[in-house]
PDB file of N, CA and C in Angstrom:
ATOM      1  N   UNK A   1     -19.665  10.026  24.450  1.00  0.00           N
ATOM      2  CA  UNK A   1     -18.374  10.285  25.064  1.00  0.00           C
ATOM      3  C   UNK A   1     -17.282   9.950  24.053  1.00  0.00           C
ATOM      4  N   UNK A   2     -15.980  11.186  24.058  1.00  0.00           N
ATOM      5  CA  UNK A   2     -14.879  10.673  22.764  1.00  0.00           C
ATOM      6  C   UNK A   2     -13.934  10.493  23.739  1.00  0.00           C
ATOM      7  N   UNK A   3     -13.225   9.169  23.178  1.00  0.00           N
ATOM      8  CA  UNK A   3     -12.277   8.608  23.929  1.00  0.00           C
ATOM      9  C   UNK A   3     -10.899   9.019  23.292  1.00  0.00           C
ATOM     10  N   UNK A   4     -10.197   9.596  23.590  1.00  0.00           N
ATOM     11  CA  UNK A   4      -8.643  10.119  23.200  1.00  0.00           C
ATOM     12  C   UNK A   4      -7.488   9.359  24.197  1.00  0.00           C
ATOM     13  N   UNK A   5      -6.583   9.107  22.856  1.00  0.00           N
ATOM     14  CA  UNK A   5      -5.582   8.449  23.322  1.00  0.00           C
ATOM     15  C   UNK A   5      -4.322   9.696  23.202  1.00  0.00           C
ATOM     16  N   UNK A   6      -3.555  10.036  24.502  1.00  0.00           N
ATOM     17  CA  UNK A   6      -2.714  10.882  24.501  1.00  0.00           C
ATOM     18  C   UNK A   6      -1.359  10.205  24.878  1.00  0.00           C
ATOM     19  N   UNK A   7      -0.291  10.338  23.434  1.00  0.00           N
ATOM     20  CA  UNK A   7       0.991  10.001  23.879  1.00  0.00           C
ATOM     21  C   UNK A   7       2.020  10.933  24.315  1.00  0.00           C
ATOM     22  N   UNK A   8       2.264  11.432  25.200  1.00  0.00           N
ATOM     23  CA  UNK A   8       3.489  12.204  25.554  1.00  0.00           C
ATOM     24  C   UNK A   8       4.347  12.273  27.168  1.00  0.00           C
ATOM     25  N   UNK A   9       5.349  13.371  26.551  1.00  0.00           N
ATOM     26  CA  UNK A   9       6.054  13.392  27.352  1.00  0.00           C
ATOM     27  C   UNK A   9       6.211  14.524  28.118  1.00  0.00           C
ATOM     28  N   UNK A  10       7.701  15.077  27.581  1.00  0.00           N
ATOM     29  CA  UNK A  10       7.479  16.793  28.589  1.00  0.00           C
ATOM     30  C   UNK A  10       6.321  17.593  28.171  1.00  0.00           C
ATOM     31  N   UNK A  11       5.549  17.610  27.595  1.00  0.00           N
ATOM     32  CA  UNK A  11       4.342  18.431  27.460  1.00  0.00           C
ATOM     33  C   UNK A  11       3.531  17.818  28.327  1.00  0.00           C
ATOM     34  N   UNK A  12       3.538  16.580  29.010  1.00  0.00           N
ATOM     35  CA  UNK A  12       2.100  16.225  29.783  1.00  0.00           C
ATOM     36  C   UNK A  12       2.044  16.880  30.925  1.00  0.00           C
ATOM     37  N   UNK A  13       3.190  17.620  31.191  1.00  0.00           N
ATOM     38  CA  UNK A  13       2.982  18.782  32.315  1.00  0.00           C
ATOM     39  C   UNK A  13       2.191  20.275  31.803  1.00  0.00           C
ATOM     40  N   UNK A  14       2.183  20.159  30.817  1.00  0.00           N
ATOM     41  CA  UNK A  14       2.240  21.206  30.183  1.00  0.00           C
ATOM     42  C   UNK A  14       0.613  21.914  29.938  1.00  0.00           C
ATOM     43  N   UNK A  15       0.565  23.549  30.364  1.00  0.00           N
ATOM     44  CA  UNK A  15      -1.142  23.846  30.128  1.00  0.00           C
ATOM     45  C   UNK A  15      -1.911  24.043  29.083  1.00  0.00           C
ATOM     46  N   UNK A  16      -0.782  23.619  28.147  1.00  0.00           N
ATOM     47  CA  UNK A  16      -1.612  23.337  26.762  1.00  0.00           C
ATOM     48  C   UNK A  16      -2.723  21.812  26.857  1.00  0.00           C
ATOM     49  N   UNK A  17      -2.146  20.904  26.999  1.00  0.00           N
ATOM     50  CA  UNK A  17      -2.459  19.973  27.225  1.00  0.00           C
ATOM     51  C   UNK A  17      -3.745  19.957  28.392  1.00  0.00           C
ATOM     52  N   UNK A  18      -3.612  20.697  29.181  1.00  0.00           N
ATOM     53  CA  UNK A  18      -4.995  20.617  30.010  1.00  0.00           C
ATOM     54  C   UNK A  18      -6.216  21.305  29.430  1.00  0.00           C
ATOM     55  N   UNK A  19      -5.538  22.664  28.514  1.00  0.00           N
ATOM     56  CA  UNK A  19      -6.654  23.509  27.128  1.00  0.00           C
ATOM     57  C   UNK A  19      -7.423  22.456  26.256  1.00  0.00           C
ATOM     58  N   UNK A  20      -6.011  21.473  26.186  1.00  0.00           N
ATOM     59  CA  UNK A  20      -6.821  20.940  25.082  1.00  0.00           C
ATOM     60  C   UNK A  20      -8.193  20.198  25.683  1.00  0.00           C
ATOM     61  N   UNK A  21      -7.673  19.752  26.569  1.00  0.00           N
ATOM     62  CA  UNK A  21      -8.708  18.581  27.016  1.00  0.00           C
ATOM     63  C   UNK A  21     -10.062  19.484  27.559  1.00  0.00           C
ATOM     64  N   UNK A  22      -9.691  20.574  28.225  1.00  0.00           N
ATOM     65  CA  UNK A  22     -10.946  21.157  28.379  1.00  0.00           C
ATOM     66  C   UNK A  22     -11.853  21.744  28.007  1.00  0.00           C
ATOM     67  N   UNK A  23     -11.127  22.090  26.312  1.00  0.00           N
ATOM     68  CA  UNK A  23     -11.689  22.656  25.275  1.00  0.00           C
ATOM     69  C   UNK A  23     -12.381  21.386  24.582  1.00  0.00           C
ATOM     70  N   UNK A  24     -12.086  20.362  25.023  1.00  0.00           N
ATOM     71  CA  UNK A  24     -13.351  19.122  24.132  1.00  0.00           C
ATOM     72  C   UNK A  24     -14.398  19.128  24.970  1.00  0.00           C
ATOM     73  N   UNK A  25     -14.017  19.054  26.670  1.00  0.00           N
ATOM     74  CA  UNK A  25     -15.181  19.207  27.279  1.00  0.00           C
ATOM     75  C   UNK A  25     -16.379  19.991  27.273  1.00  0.00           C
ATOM     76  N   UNK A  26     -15.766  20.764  26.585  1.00  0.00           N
ATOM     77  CA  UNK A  26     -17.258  22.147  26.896  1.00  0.00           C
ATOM     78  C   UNK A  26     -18.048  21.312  25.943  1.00  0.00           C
ATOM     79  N   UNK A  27     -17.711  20.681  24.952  1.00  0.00           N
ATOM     80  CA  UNK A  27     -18.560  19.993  23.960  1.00  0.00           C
ATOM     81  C   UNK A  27     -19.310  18.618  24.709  1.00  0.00           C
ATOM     82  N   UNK A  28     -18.581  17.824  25.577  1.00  0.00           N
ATOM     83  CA  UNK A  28     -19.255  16.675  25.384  1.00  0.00           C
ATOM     84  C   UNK A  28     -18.107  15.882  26.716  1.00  0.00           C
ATOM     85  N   UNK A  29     -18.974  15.022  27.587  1.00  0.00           N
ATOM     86  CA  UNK A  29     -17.977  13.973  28.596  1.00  0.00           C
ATOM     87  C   UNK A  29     -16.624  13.356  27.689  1.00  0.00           C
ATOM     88  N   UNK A  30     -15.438  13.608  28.080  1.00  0.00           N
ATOM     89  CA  UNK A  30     -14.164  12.578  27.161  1.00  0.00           C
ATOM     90  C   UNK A  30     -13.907  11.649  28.436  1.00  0.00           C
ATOM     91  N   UNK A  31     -12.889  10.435  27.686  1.00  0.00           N
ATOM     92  CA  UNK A  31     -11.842   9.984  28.690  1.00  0.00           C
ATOM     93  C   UNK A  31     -10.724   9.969  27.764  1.00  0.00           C
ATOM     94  N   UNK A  32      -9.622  10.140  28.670  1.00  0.00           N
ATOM     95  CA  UNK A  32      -8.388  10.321  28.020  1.00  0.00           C
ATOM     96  C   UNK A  32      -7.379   9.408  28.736  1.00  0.00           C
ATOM     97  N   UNK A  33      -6.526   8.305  27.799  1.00  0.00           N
ATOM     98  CA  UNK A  33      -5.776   7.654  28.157  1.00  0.00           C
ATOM     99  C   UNK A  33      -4.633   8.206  28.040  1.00  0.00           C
ATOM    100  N   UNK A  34      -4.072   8.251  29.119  1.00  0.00           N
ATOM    101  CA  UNK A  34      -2.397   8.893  28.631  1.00  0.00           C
ATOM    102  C   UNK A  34      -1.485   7.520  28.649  1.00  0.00           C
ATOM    103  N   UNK A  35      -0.772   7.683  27.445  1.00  0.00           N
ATOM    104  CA  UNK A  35       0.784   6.821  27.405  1.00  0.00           C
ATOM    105  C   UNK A  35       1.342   7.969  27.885  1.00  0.00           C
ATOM    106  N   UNK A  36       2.832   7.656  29.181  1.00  0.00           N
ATOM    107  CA  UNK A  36       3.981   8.149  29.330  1.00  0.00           C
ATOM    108  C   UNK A  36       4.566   7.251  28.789  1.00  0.00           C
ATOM    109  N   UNK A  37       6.137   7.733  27.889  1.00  0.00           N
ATOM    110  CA  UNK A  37       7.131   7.166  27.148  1.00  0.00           C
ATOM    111  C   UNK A  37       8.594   7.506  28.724  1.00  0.00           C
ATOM    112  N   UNK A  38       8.804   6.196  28.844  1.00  0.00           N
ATOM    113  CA  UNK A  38       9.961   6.596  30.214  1.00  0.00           C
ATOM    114  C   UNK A  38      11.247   7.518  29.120  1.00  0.00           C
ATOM    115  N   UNK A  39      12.093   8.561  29.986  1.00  0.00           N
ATOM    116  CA  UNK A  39      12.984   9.066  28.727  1.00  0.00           C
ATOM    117  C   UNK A  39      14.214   9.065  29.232  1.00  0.00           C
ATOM    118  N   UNK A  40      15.106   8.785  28.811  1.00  0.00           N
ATOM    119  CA  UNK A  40      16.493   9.277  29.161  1.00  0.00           C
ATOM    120  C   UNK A  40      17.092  10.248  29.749  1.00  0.00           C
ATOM    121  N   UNK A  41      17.456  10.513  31.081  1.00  0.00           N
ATOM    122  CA  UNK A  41      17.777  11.892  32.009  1.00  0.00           C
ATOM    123  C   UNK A  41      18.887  12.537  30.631  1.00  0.00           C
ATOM    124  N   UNK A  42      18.755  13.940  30.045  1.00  0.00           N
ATOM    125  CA  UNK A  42      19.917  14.446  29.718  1.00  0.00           C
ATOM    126  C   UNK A  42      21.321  14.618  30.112  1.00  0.00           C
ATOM    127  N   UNK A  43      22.224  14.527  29.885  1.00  0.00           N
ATOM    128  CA  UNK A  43      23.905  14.105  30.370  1.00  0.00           C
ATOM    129  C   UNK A  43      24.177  13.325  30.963  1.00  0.00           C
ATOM    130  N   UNK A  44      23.217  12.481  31.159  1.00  0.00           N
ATOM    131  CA  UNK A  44      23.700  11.031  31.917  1.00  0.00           C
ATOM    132  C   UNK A  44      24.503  10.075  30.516  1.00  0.00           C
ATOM    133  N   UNK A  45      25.413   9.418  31.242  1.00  0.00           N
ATOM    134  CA  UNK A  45      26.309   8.414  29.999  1.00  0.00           C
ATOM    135  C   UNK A  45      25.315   7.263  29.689  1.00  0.00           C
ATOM    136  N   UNK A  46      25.051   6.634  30.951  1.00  0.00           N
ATOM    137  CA  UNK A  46      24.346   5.589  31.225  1.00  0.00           C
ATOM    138  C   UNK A  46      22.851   5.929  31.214  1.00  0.00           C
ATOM    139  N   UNK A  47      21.472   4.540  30.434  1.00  0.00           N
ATOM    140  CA  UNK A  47      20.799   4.654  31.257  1.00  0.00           C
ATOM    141  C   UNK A  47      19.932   4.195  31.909  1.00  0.00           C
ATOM    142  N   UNK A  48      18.751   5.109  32.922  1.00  0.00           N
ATOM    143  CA  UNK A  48      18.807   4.610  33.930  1.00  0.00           C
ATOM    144  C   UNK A  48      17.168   4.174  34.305  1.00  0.00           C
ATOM    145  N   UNK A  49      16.829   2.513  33.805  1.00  0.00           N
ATOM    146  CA  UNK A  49      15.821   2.566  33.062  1.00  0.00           C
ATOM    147  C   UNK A  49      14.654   2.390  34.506  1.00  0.00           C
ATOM    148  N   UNK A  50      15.563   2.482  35.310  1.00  0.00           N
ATOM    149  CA  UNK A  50      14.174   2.028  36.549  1.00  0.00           C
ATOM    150  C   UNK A  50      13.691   3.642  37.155  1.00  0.00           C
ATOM    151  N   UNK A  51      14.557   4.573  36.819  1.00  0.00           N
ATOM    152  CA  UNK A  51      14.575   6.034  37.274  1.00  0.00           C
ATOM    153  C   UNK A  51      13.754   6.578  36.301  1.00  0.00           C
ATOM    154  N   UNK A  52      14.082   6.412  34.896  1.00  0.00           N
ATOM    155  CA  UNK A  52      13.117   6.837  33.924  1.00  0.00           C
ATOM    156  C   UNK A  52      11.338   6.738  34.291  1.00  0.00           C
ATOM    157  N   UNK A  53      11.461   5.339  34.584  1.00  0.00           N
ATOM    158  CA  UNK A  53      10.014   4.683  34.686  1.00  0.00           C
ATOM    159  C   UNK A  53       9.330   5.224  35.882  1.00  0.00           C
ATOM    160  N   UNK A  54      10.213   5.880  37.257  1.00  0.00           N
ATOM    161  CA  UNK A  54       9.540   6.309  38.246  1.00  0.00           C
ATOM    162  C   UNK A  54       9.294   7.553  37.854  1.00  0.00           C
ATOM    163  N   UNK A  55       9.936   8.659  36.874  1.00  0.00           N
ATOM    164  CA  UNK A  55       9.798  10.088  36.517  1.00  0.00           C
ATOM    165  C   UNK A  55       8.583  10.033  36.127  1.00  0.00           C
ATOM    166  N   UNK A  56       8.446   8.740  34.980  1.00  0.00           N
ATOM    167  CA  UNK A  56       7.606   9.116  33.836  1.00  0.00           C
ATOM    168  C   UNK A  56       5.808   8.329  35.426  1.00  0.00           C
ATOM    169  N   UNK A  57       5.904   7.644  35.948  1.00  0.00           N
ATOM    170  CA  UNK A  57       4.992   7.559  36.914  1.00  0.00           C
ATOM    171  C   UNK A  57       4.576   8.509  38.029  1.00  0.00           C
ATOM    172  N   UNK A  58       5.388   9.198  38.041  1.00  0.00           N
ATOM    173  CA  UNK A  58       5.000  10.933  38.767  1.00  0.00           C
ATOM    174  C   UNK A  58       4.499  11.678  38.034  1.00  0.00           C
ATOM    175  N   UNK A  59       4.976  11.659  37.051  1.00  0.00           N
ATOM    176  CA  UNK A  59       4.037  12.412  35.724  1.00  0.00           C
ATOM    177  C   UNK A  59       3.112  12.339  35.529  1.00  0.00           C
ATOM    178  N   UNK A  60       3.211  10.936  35.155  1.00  0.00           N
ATOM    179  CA  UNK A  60       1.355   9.980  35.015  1.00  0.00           C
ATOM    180  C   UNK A  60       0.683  10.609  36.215  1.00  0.00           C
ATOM    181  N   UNK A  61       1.102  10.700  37.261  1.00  0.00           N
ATOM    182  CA  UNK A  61      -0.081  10.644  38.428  1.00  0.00           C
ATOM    183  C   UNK A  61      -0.639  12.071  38.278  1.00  0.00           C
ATOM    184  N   UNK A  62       0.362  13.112  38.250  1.00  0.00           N
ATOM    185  CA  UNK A  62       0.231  14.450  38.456  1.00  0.00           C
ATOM    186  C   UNK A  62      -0.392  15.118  37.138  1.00  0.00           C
ATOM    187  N   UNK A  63      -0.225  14.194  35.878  1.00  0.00           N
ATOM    188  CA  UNK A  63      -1.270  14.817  34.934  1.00  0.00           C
ATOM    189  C   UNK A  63      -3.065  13.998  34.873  1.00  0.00           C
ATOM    190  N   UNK A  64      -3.123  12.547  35.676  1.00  0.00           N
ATOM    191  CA  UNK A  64      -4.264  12.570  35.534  1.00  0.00           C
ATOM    192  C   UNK A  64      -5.174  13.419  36.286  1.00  0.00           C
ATOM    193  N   UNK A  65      -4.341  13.364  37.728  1.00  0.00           N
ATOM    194  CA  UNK A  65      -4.840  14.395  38.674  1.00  0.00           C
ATOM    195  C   UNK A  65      -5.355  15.793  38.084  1.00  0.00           C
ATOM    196  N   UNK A  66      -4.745  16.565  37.232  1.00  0.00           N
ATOM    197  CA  UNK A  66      -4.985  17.661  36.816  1.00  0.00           C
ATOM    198  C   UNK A  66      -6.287  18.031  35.822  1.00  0.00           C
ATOM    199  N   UNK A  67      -6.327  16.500  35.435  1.00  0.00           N
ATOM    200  CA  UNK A  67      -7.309  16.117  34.123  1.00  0.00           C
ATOM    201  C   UNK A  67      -9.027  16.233  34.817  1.00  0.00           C
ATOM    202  N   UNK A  68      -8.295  15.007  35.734  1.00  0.00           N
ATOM    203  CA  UNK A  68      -9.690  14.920  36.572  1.00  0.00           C
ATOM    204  C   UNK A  68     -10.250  15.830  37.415  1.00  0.00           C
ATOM    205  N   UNK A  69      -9.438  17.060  38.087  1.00  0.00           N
ATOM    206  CA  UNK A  69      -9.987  17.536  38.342  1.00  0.00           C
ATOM    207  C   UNK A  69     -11.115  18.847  37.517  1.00  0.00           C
ATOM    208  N   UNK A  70     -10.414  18.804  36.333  1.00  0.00           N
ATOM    209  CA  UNK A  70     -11.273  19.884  35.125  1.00  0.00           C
ATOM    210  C   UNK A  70     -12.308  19.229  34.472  1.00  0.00           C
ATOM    211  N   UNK A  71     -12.608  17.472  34.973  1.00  0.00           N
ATOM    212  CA  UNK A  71     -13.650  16.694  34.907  1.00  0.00           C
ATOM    213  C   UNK A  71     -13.607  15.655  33.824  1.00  0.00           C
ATOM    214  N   UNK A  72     -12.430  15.349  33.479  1.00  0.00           N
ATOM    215  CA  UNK A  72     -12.210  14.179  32.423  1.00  0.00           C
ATOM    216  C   UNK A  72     -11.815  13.072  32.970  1.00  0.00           C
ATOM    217  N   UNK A  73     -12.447  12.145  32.427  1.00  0.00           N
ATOM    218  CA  UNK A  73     -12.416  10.454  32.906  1.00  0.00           C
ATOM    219  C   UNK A  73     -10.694  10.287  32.636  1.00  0.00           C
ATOM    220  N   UNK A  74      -9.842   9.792  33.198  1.00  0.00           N
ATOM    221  CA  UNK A  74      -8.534   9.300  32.774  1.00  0.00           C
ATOM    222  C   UNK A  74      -8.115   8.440  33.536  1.00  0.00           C
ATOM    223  N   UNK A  75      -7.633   7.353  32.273  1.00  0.00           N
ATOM    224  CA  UNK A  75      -6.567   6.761  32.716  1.00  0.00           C
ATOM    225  C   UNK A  75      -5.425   6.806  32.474  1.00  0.00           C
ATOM    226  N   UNK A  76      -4.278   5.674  32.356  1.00  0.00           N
ATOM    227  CA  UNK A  76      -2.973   5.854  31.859  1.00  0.00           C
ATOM    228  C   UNK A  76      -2.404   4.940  32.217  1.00  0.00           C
ATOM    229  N   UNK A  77      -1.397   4.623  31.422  1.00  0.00           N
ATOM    230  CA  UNK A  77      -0.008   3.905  31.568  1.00  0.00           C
ATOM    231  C   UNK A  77       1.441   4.228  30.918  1.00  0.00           C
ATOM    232  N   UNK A  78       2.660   3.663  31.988  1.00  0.00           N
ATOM    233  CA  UNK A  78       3.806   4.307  30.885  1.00  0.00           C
ATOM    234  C   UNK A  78       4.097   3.373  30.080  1.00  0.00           C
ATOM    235  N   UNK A  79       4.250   3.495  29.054  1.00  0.00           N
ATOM    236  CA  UNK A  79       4.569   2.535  28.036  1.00  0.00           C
ATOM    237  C   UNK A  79       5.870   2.857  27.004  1.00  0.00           C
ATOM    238  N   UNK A  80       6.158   2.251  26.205  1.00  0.00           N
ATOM    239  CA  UNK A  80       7.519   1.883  25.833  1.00  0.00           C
ATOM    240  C   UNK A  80       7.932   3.314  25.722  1.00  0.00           C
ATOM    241  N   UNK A  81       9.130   3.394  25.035  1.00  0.00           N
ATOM    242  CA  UNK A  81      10.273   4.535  24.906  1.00  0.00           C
ATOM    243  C   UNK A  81       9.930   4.981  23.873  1.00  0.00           C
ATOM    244  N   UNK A  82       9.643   4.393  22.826  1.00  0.00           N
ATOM    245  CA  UNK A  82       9.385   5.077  21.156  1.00  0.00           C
ATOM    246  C   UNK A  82       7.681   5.368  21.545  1.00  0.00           C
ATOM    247  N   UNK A  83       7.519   6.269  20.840  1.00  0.00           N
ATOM    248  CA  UNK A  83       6.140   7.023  21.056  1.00  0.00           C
ATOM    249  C   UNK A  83       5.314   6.301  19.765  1.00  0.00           C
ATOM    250  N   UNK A  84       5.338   6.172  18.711  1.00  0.00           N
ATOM    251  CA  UNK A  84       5.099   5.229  17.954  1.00  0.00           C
ATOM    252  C   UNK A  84       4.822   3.960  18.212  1.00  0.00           C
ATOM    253  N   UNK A  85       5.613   3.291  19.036  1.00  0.00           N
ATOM    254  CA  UNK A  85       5.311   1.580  19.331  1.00  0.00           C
ATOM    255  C   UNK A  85       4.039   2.062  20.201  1.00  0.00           C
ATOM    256  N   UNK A  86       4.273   3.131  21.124  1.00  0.00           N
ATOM    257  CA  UNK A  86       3.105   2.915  22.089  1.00  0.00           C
ATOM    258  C   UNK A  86       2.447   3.186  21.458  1.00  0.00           C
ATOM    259  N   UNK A  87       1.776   4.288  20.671  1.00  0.00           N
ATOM    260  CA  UNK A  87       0.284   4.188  19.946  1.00  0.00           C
ATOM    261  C   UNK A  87      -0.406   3.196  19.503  1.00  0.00           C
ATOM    262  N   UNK A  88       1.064   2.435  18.591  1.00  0.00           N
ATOM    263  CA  UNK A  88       0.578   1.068  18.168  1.00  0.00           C
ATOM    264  C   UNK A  88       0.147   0.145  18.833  1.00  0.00           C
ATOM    265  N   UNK A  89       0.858  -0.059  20.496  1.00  0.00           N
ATOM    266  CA  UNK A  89       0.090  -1.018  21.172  1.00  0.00           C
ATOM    267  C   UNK A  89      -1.135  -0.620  21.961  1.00  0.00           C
ATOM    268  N   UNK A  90      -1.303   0.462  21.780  1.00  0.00           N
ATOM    269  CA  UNK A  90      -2.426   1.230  22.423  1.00  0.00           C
ATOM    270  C   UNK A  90      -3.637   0.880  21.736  1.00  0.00           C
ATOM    271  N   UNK A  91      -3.139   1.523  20.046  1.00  0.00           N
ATOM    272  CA  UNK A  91      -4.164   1.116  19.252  1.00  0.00           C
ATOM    273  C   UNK A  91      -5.030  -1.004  19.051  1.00  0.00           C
ATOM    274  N   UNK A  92      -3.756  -1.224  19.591  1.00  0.00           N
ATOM    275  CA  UNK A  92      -4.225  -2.890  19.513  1.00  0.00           C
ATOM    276  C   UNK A  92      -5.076  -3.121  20.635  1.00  0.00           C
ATOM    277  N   UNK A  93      -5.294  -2.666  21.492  1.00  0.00           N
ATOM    278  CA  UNK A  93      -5.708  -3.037  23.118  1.00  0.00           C
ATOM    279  C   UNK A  93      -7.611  -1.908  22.875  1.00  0.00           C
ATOM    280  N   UNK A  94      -7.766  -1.003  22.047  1.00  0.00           N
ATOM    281  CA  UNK A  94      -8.756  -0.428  22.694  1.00  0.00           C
ATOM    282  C   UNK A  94      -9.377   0.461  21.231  1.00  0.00           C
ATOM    283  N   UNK A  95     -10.315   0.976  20.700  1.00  0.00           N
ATOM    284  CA  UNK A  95     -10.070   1.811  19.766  1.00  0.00           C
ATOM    285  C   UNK A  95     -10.571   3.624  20.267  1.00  0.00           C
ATOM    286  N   UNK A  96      -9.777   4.380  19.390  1.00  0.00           N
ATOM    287  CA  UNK A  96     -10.229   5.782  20.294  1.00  0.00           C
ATOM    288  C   UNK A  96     -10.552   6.488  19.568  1.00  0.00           C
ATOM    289  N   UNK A  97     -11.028   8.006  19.420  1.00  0.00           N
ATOM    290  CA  UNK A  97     -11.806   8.480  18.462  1.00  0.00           C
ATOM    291  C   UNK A  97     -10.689   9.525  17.787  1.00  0.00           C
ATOM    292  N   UNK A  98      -9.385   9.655  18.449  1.00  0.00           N
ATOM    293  CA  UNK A  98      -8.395  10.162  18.099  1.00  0.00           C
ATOM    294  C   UNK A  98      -7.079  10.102  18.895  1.00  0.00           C
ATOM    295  N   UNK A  99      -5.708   9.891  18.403  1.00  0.00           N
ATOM    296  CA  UNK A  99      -4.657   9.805  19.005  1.00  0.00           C
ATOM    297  C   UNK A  99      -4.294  11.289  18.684  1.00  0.00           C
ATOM    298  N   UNK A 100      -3.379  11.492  19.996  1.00  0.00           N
ATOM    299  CA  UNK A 100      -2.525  12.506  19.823  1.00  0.00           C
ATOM    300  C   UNK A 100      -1.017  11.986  20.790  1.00  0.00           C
ATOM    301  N   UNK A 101       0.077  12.649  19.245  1.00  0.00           N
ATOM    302  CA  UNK A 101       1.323  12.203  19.771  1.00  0.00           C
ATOM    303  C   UNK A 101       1.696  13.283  19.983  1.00  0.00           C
ATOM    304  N   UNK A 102       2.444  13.947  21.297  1.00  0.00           N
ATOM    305  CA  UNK A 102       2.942  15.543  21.814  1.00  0.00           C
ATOM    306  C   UNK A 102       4.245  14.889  22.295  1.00  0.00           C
ATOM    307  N   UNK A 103       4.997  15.903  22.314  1.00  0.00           N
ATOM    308  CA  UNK A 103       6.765  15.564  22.665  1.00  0.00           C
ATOM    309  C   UNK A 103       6.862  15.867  24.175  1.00  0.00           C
TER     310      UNK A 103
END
């Protein structure tokens, strides 16, 4: 089983992202950890860091859901704002057989 660490954001809705994952499957069982990065609503002045964190947790839910049902083990968490720190603390906590950072 290859364990992939997935960092993103507006693409984790996205059906690339479910290609990808199902295009490893035909090969072999994965699990895939997703980092969500919480993000800043566009034209807001202020922001609004407890709103961010519930977007980016609807996300989370609605892309593992999508994962699992095409048969991939997933978990997830949202983790910091810079997509970088999270890999890095990702990478400290677990090792994976590949990261991917998507915007």
């Amino acid at each position: 089983m290859r364990h992939y660490l997935v960092v993103a954001n507006r693409t984790l809705d996205s059906p690339a992202l479910e290609a990808w994952v199902a295009s490893r499957l035909v090969e072999e069982p994965v699990h895939v950890h997703l980092v969500v990065p919480p993000t800043r609503t566009e034209g807001r002045i202020r922001w609004a860091e407890e709103e961010a964190r519930d977007n980016a947790r609807q996300r989370l839910a609605r892309a593992r859901s999508r994962l699992r049902s095409i048969g991939a083990l997933v978990g997830g968490e949202i983790g910091p704002e810079d997509p970088l720190a999270a890999v890095a603390a990702a990478l400290r906590r677990c090792p994976y057989d590949l990261a991917l950072v998507a915007g």
